[in-house]
PDB file of N, CA and C in Angstrom:
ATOM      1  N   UNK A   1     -13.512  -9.268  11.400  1.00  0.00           N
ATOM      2  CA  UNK A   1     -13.962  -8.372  10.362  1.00  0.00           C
ATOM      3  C   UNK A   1     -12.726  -7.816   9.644  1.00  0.00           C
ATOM      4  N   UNK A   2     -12.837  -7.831   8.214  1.00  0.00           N
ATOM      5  CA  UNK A   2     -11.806  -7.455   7.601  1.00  0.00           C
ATOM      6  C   UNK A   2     -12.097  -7.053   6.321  1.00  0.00           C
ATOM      7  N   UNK A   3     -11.371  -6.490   5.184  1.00  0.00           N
ATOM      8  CA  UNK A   3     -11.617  -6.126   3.823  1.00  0.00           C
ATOM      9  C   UNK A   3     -10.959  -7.367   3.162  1.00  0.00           C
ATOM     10  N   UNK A   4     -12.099  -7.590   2.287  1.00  0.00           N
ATOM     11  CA  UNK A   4     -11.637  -8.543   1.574  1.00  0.00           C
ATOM     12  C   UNK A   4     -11.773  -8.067  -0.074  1.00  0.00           C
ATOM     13  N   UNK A   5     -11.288  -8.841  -1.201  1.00  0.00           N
ATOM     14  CA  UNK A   5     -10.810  -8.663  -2.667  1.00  0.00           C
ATOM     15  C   UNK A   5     -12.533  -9.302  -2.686  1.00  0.00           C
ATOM     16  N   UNK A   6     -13.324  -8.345  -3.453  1.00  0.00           N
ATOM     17  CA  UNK A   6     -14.618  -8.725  -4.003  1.00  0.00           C
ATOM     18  C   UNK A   6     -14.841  -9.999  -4.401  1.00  0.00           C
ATOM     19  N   UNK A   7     -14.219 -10.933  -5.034  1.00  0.00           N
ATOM     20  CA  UNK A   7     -14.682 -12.090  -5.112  1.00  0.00           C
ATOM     21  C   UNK A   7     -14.715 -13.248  -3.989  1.00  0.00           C
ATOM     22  N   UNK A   8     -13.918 -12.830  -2.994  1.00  0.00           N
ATOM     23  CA  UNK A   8     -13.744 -13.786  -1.535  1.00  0.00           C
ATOM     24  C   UNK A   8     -14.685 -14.411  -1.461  1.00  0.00           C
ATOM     25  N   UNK A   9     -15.827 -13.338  -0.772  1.00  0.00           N
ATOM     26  CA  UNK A   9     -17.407 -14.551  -0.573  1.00  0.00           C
ATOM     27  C   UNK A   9     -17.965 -14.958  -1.248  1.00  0.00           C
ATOM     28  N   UNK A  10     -17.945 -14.873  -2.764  1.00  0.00           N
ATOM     29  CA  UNK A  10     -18.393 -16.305  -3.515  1.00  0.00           C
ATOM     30  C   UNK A  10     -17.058 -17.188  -3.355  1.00  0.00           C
ATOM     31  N   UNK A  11     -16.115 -16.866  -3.567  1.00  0.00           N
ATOM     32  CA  UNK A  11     -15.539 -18.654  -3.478  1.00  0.00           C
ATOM     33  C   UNK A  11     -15.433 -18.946  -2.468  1.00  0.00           C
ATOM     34  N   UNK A  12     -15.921 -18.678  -1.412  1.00  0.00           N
ATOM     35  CA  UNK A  12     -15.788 -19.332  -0.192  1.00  0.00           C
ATOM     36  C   UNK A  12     -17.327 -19.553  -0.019  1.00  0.00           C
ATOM     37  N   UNK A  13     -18.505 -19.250  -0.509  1.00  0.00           N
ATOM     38  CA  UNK A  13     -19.752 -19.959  -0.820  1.00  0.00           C
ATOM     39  C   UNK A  13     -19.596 -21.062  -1.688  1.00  0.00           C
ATOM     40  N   UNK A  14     -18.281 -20.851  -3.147  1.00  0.00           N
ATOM     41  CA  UNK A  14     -18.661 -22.306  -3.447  1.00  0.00           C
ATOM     42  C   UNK A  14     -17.735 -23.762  -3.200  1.00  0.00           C
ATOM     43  N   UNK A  15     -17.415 -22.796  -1.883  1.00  0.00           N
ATOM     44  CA  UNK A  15     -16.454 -24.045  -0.764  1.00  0.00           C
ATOM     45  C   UNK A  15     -17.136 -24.340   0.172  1.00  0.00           C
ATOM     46  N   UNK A  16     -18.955 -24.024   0.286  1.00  0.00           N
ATOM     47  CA  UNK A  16     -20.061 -24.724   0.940  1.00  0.00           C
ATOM     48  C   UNK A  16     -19.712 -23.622   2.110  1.00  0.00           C
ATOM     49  N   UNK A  17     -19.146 -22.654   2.047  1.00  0.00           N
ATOM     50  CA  UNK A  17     -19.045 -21.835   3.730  1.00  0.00           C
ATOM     51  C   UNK A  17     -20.489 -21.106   3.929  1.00  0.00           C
ATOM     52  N   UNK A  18     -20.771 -20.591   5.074  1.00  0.00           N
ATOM     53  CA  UNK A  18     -21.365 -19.647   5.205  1.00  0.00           C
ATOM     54  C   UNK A  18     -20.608 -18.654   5.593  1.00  0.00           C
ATOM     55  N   UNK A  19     -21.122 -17.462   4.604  1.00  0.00           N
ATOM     56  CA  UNK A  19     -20.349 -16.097   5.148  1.00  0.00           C
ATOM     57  C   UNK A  19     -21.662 -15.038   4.859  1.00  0.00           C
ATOM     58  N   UNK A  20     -21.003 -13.977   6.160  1.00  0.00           N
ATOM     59  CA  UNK A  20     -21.746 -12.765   6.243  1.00  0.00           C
ATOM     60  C   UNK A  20     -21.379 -11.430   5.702  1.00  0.00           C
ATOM     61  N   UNK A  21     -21.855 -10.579   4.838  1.00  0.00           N
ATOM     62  CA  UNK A  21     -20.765  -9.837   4.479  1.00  0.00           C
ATOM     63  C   UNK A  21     -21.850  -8.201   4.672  1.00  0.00           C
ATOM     64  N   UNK A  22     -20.808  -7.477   4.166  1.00  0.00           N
ATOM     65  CA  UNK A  22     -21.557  -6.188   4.084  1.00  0.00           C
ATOM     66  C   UNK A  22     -20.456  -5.089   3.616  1.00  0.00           C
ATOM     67  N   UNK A  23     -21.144  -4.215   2.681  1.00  0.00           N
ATOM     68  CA  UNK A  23     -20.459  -2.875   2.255  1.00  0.00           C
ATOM     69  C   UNK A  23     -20.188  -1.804   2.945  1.00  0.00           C
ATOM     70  N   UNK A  24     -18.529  -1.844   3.354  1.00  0.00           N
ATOM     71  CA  UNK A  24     -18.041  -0.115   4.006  1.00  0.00           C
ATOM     72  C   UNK A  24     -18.800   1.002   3.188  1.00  0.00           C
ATOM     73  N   UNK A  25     -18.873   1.730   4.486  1.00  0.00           N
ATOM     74  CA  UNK A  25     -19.797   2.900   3.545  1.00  0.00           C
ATOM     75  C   UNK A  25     -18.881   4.198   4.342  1.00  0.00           C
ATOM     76  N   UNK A  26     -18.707   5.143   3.765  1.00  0.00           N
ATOM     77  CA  UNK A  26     -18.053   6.049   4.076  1.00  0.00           C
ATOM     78  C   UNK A  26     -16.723   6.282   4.366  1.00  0.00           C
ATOM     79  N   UNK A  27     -16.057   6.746   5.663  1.00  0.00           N
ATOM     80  CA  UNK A  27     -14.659   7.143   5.375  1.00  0.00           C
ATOM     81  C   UNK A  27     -14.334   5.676   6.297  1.00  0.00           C
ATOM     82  N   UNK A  28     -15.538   4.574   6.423  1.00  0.00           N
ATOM     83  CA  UNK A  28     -14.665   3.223   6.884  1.00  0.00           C
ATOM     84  C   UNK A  28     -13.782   2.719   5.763  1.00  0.00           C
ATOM     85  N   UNK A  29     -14.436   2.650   4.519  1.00  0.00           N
ATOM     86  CA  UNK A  29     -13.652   2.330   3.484  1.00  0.00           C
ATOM     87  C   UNK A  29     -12.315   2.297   3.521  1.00  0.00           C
ATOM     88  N   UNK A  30     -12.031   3.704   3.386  1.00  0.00           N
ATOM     89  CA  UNK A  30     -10.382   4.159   3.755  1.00  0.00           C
ATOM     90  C   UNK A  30      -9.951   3.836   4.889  1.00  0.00           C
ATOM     91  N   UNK A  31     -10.631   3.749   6.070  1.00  0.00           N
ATOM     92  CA  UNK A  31      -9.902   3.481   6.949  1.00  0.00           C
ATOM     93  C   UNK A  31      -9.734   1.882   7.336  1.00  0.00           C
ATOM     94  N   UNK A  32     -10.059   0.370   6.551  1.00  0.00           N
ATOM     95  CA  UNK A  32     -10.349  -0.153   6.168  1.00  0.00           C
ATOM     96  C   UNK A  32      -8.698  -0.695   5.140  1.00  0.00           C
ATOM     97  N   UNK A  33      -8.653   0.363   4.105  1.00  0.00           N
ATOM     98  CA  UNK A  33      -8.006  -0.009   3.286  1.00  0.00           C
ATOM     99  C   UNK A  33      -6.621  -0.012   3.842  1.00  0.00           C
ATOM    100  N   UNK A  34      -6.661   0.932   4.621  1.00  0.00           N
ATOM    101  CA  UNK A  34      -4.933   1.536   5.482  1.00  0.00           C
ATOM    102  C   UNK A  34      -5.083   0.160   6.688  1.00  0.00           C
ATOM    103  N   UNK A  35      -6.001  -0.302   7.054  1.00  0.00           N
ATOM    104  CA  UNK A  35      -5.955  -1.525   7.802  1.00  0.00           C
ATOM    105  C   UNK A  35      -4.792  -2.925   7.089  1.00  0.00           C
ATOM    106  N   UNK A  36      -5.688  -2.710   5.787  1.00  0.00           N
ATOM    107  CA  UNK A  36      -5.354  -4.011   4.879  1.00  0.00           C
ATOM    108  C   UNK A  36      -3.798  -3.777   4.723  1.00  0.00           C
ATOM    109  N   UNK A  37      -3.672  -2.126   3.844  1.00  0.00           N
ATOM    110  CA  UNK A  37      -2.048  -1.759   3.682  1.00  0.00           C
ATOM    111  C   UNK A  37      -1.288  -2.556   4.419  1.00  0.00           C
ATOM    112  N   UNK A  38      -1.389  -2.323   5.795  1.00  0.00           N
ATOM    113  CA  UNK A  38      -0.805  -2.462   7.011  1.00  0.00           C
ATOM    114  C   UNK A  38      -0.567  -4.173   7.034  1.00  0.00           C
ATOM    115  N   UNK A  39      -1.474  -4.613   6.944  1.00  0.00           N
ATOM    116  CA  UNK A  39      -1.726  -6.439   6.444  1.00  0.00           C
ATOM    117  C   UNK A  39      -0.784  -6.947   5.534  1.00  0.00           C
ATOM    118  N   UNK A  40      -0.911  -6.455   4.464  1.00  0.00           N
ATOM    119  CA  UNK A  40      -0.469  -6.841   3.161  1.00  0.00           C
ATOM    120  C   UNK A  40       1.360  -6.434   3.658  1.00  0.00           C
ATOM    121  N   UNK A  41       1.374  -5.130   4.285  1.00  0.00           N
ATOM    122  CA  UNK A  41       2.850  -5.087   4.001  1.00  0.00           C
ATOM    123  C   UNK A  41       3.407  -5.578   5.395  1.00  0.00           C
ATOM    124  N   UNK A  42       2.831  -6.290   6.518  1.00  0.00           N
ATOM    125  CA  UNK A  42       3.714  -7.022   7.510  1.00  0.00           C
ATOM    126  C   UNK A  42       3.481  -8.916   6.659  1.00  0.00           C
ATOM    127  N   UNK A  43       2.762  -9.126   5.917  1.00  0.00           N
ATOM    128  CA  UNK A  43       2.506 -10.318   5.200  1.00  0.00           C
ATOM    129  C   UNK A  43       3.936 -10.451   4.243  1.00  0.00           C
ATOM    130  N   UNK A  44       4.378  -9.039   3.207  1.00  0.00           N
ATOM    131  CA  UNK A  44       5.694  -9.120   2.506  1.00  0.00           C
ATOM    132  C   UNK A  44       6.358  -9.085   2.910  1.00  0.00           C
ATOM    133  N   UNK A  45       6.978  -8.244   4.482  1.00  0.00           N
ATOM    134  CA  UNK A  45       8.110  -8.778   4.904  1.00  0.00           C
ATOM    135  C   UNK A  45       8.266  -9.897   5.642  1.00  0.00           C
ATOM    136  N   UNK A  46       7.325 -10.816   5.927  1.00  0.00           N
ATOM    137  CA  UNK A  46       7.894 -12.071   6.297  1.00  0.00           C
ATOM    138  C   UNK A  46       7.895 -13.335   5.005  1.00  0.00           C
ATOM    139  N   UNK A  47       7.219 -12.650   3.972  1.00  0.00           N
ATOM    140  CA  UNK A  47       7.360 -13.666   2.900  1.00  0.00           C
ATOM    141  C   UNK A  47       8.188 -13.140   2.054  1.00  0.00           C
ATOM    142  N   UNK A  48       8.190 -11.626   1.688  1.00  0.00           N
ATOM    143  CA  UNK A  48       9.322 -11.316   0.584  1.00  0.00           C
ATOM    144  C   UNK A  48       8.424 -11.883  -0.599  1.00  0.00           C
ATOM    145  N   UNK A  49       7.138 -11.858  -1.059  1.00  0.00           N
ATOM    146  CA  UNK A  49       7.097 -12.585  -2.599  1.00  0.00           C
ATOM    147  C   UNK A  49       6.494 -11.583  -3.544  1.00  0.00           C
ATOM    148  N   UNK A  50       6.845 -11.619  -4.699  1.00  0.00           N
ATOM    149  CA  UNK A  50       6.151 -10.836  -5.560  1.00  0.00           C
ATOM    150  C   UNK A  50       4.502 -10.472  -5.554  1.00  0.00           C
ATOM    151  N   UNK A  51       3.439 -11.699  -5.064  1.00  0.00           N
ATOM    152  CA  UNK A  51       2.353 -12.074  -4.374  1.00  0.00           C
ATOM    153  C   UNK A  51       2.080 -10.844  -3.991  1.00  0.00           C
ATOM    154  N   UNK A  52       2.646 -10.999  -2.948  1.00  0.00           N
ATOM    155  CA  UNK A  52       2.530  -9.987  -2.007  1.00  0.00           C
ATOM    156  C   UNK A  52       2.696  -7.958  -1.683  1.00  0.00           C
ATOM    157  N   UNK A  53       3.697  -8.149  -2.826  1.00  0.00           N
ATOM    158  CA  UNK A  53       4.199  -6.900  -3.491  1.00  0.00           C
ATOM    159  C   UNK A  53       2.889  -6.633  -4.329  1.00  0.00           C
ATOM    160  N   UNK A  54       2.113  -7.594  -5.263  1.00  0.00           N
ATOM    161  CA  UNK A  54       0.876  -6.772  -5.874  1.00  0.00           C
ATOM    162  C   UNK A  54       0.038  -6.839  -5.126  1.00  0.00           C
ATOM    163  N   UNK A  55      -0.454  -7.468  -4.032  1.00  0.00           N
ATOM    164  CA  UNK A  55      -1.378  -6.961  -3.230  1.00  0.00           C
ATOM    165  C   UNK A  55      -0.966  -5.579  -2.238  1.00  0.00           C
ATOM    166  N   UNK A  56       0.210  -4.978  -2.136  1.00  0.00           N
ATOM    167  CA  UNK A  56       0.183  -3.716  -1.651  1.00  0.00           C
ATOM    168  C   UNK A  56      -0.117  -2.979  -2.638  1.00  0.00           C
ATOM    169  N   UNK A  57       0.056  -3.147  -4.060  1.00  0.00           N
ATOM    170  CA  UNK A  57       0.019  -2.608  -5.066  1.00  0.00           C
ATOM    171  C   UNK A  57      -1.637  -2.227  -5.156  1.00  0.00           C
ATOM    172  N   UNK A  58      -2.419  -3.622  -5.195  1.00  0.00           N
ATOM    173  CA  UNK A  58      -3.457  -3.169  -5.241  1.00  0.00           C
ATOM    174  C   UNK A  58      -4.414  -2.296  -4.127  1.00  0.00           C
ATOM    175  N   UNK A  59      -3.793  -2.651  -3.268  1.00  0.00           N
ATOM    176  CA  UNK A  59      -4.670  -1.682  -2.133  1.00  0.00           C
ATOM    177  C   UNK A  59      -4.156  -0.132  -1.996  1.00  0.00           C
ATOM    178  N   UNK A  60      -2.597   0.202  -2.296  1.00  0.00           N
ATOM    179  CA  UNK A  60      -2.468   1.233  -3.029  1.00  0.00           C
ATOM    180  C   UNK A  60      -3.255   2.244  -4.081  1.00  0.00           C
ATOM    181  N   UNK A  61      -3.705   1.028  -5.094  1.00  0.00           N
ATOM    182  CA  UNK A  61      -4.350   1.892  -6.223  1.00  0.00           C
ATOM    183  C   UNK A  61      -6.176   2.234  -5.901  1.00  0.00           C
ATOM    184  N   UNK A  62      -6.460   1.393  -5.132  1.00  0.00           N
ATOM    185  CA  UNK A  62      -7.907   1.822  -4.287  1.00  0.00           C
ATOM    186  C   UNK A  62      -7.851   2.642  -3.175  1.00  0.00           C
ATOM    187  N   UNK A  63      -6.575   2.854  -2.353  1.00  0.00           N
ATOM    188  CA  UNK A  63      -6.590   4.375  -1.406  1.00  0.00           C
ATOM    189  C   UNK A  63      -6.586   5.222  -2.479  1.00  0.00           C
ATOM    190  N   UNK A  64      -5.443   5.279  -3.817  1.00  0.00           N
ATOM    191  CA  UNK A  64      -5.579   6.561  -4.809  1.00  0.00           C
ATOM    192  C   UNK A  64      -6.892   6.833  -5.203  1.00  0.00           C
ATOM    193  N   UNK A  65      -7.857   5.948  -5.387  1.00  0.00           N
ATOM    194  CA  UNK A  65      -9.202   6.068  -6.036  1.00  0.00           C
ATOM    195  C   UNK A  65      -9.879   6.834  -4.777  1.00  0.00           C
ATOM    196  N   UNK A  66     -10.132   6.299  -3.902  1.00  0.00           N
ATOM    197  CA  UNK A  66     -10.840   6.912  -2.284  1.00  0.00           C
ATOM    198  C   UNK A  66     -10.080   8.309  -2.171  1.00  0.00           C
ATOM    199  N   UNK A  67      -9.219   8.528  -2.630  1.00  0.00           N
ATOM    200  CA  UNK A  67      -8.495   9.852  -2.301  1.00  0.00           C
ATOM    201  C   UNK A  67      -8.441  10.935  -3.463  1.00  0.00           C
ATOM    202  N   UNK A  68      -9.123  10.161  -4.109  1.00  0.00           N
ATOM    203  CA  UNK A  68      -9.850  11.169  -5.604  1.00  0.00           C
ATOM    204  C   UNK A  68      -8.482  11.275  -6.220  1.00  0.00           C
ATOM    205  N   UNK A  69      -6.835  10.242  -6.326  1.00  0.00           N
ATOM    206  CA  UNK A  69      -5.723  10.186  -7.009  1.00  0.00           C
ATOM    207  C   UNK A  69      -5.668  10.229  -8.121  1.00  0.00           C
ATOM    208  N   UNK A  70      -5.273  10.481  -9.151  1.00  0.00           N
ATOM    209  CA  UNK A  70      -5.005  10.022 -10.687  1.00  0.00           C
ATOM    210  C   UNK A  70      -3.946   8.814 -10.310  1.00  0.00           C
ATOM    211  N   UNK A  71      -3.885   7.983 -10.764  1.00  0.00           N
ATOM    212  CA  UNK A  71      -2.525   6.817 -10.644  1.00  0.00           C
ATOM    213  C   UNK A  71      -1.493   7.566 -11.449  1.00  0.00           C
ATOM    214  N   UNK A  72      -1.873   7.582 -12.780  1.00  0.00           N
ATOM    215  CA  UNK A  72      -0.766   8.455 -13.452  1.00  0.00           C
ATOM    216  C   UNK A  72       0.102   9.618 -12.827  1.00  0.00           C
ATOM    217  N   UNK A  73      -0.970  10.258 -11.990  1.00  0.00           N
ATOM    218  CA  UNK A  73      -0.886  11.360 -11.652  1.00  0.00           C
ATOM    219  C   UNK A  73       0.445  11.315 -10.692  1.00  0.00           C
ATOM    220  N   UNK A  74       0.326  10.487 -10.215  1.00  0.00           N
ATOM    221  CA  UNK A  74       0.815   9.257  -8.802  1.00  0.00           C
ATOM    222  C   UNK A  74       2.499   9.235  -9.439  1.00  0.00           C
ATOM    223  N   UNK A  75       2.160   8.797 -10.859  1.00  0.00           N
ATOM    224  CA  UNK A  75       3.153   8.088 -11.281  1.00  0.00           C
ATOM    225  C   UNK A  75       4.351   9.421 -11.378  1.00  0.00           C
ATOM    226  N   UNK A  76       3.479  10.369 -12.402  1.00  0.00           N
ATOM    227  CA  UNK A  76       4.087  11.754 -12.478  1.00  0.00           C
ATOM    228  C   UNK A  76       5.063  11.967 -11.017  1.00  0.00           C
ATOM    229  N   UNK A  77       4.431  12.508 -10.037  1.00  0.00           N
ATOM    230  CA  UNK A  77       4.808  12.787  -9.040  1.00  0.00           C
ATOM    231  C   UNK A  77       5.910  11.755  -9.120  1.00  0.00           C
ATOM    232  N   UNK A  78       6.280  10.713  -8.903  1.00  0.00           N
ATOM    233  CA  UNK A  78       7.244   9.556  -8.145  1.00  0.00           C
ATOM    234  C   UNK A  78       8.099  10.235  -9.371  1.00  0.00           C
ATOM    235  N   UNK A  79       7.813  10.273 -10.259  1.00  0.00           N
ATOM    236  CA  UNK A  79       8.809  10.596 -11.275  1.00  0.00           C
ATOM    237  C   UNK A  79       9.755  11.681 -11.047  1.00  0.00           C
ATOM    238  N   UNK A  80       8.902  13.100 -10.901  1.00  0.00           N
ATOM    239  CA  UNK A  80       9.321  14.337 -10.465  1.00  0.00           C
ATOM    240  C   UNK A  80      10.233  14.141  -9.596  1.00  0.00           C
ATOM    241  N   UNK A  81       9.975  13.421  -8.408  1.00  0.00           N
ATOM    242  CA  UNK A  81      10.651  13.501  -7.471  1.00  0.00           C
ATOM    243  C   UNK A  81      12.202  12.280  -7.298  1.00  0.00           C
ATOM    244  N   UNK A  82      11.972  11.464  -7.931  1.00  0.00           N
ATOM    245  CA  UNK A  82      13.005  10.477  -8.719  1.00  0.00           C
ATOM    246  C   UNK A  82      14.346  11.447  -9.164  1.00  0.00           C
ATOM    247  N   UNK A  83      13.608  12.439 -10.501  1.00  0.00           N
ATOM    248  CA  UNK A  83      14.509  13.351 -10.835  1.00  0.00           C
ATOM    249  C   UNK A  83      15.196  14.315  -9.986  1.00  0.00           C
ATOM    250  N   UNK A  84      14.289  14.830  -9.329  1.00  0.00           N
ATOM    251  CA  UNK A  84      14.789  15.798  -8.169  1.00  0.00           C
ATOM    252  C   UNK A  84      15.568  15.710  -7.136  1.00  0.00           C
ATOM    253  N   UNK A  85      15.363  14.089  -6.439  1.00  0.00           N
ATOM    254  CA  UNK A  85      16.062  13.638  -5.419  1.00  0.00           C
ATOM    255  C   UNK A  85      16.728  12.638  -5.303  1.00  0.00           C
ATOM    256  N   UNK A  86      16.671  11.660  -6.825  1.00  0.00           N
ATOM    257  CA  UNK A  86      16.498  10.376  -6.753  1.00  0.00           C
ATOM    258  C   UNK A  86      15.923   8.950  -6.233  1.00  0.00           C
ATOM    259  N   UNK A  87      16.347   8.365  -6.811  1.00  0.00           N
ATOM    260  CA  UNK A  87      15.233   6.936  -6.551  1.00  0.00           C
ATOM    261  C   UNK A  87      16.031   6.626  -4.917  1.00  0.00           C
ATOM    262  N   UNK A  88      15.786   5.019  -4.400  1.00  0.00           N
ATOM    263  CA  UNK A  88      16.718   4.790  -3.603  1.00  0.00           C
ATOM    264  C   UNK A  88      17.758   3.132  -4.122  1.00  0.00           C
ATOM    265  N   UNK A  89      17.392   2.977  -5.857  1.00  0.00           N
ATOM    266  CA  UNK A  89      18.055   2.102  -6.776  1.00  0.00           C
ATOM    267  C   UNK A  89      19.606   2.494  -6.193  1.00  0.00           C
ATOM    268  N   UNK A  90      20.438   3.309  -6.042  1.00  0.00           N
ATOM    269  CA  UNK A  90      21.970   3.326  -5.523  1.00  0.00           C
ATOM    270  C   UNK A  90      22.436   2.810  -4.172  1.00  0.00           C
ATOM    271  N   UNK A  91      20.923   2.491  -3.043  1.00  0.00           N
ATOM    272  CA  UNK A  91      21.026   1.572  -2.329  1.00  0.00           C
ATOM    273  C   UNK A  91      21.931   2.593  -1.160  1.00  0.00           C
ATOM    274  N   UNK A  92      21.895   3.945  -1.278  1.00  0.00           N
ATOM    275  CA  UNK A  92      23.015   4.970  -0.108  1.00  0.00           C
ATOM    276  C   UNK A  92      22.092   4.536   1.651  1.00  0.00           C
ATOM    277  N   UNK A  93      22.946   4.412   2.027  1.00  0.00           N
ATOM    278  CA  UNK A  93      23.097   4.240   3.742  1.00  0.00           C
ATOM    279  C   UNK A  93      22.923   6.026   4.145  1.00  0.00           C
ATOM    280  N   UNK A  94      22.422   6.642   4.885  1.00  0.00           N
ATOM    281  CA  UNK A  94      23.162   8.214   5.057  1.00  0.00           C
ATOM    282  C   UNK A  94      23.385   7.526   6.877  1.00  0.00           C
ATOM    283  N   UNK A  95      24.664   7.794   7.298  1.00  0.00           N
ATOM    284  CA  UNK A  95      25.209   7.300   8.556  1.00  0.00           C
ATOM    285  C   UNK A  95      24.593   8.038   9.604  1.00  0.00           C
ATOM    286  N   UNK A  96      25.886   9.232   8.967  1.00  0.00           N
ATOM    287  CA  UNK A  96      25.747  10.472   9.718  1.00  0.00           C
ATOM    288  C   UNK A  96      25.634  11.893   9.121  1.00  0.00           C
ATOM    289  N   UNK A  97      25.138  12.822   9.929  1.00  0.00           N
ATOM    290  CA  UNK A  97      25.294  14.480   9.546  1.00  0.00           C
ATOM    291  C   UNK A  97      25.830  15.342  10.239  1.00  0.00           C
ATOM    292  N   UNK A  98      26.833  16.084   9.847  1.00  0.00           N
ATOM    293  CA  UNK A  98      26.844  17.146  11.004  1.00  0.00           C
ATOM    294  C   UNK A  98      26.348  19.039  10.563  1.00  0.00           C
ATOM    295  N   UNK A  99      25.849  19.237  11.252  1.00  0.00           N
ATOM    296  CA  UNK A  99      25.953  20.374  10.891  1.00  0.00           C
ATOM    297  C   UNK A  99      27.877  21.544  10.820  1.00  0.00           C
ATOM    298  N   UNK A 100      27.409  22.790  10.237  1.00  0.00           N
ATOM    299  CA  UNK A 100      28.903  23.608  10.442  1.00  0.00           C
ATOM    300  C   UNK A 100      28.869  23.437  11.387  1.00  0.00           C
ATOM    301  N   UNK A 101      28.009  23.913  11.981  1.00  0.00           N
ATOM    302  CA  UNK A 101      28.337  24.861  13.689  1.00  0.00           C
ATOM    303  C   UNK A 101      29.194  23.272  14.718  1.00  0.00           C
ATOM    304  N   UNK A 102      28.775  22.417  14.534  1.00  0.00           N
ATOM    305  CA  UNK A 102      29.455  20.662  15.037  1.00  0.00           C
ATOM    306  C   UNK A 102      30.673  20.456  14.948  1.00  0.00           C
ATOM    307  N   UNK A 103      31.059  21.441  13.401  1.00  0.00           N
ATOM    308  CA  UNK A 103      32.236  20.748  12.807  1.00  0.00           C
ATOM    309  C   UNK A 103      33.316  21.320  13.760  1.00  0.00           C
ATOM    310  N   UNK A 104      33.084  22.778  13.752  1.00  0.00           N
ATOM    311  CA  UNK A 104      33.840  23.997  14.676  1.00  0.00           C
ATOM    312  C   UNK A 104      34.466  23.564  15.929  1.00  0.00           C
TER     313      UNK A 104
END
Protein backbone atom coordinates (compact mmCIF):
# COMPACT_ATOMS: atom_id res chain seq x y z
CA UNK A 1 0.00 0.00 0.00
CA UNK A 2 1.26 3.24 -1.01
CA UNK A 3 0.34 6.88 -2.43
CA UNK A 4 0.37 7.05 -5.73
CA UNK A 5 0.28 10.34 -8.53
CA UNK A 6 -3.62 10.12 -9.56
CA UNK A 7 -3.17 8.87 -12.85
CA UNK A 8 -1.14 5.50 -11.80
CA UNK A 9 -4.26 3.22 -11.88
CA UNK A 10 -5.44 4.01 -15.15
CA UNK A 11 -2.19 3.43 -16.83
CA UNK A 12 -1.58 0.53 -15.23
CA UNK A 13 -5.35 -0.60 -16.24
CA UNK A 14 -4.36 0.23 -19.70
CA UNK A 15 -1.30 -2.12 -19.22
CA UNK A 16 -4.22 -4.88 -18.75
CA UNK A 17 -3.29 -4.86 -14.72
CA UNK A 18 -5.67 -5.32 -12.17
CA UNK A 19 -5.49 -2.82 -9.46
CA UNK A 20 -7.32 -2.02 -6.26
CA UNK A 21 -7.41 1.35 -5.13
CA UNK A 22 -9.05 3.62 -2.62
CA UNK A 23 -9.13 7.30 -1.24
CA UNK A 24 -7.06 8.43 2.07
CA UNK A 25 -9.49 10.07 4.02
CA UNK A 26 -8.41 12.12 6.82
CA UNK A 27 -5.14 12.87 8.60
CA UNK A 28 -3.96 9.38 6.58
CA UNK A 29 -3.53 11.64 3.74
CA UNK A 30 -0.76 13.55 5.41
CA UNK A 31 0.53 10.94 6.97
CA UNK A 32 0.73 9.17 3.68
CA UNK A 33 2.32 12.09 2.01
CA UNK A 34 5.37 12.35 4.70
CA UNK A 35 5.57 8.48 3.83
CA UNK A 36 6.06 9.30 0.06
CA UNK A 37 8.46 12.55 1.11
CA UNK A 38 10.51 10.06 2.77
CA UNK A 39 10.38 7.78 -0.67
CA UNK A 40 10.97 10.33 -3.05
CA UNK A 41 13.92 11.79 -1.06
CA UNK A 42 15.92 8.30 -0.25
CA UNK A 43 15.00 7.63 -4.30
CA UNK A 44 17.20 11.30 -5.02
CA UNK A 45 19.93 10.49 -3.13
CA UNK A 46 20.75 7.40 -4.76
CA UNK A 47 19.87 8.76 -8.18
CA UNK A 48 20.72 12.49 -7.82
CA UNK A 49 18.20 13.37 -10.91
CA UNK A 50 16.28 16.32 -11.52
CA UNK A 51 13.20 13.54 -11.82
CA UNK A 52 13.41 13.12 -8.69
CA UNK A 53 14.00 16.59 -7.24
CA UNK A 54 10.30 17.41 -8.79
CA UNK A 55 8.76 14.67 -7.29
CA UNK A 56 9.87 15.95 -3.75
CA UNK A 57 8.74 19.08 -5.11
CA UNK A 58 5.52 17.81 -5.76
CA UNK A 59 4.70 16.06 -2.66
CA UNK A 60 5.97 19.16 -0.94
CA UNK A 61 3.35 21.33 -2.56
CA UNK A 62 0.39 18.78 -1.48
CA UNK A 63 1.70 18.62 2.37
CA UNK A 64 1.45 22.76 1.88
CA UNK A 65 -2.15 22.25 0.59
CA UNK A 66 -3.09 19.51 3.61
CA UNK A 67 -1.51 22.03 5.91
CA UNK A 68 -3.80 24.83 4.74
CA UNK A 69 0.05 26.53 3.22
CA UNK A 70 -0.02 29.34 0.74
CA UNK A 71 3.06 28.12 -1.60
CA UNK A 72 3.77 31.71 -2.10
CA UNK A 73 3.40 32.12 1.27
CA UNK A 74 6.09 29.27 1.56
CA UNK A 75 8.05 31.09 -0.86
CA UNK A 76 7.87 34.48 1.20
CA UNK A 77 9.07 32.81 4.23
CA UNK A 78 12.29 30.93 2.41
CA UNK A 79 12.88 34.34 1.24
CA UNK A 80 12.72 36.17 4.63
CA UNK A 81 14.81 33.87 5.97
CA UNK A 82 17.45 33.67 2.93
CA UNK A 83 17.79 37.43 3.81
CA UNK A 84 18.09 37.04 7.40
CA UNK A 85 20.36 34.10 7.57
CA UNK A 86 21.21 33.23 4.23
CA UNK A 87 20.81 30.61 1.70
CA UNK A 88 23.32 27.60 2.01
CA UNK A 89 24.51 28.70 -2.05
CA UNK A 90 28.23 29.72 -0.18
CA UNK A 91 28.40 26.02 0.51
CA UNK A 92 30.02 27.06 4.60
CA UNK A 93 31.09 23.82 6.53
CA UNK A 94 30.55 25.29 10.41
CA UNK A 95 33.45 22.79 12.04
CA UNK A 96 33.51 24.03 15.22
CA UNK A 97 32.16 26.45 18.16
CA UNK A 98 33.36 27.48 21.18
CA UNK A 99 31.78 29.25 23.55
CA UNK A 100 33.78 32.44 25.82
CA UNK A 101 33.66 30.65 28.85
CA UNK A 102 35.94 27.45 26.55
CA UNK A 103 38.09 29.99 25.27
CA UNK A 104 39.30 31.08 29.00
Amino acid sequence: MKLVRDKIPELMLNQGKTVEIRTAMGREYEFMLMKKLQEEVDEYLRGRTAEELADIAEVLHCLADVRGFDWEKIEEIRDHKNSERGSFRKKIILEKVESCEQRQ
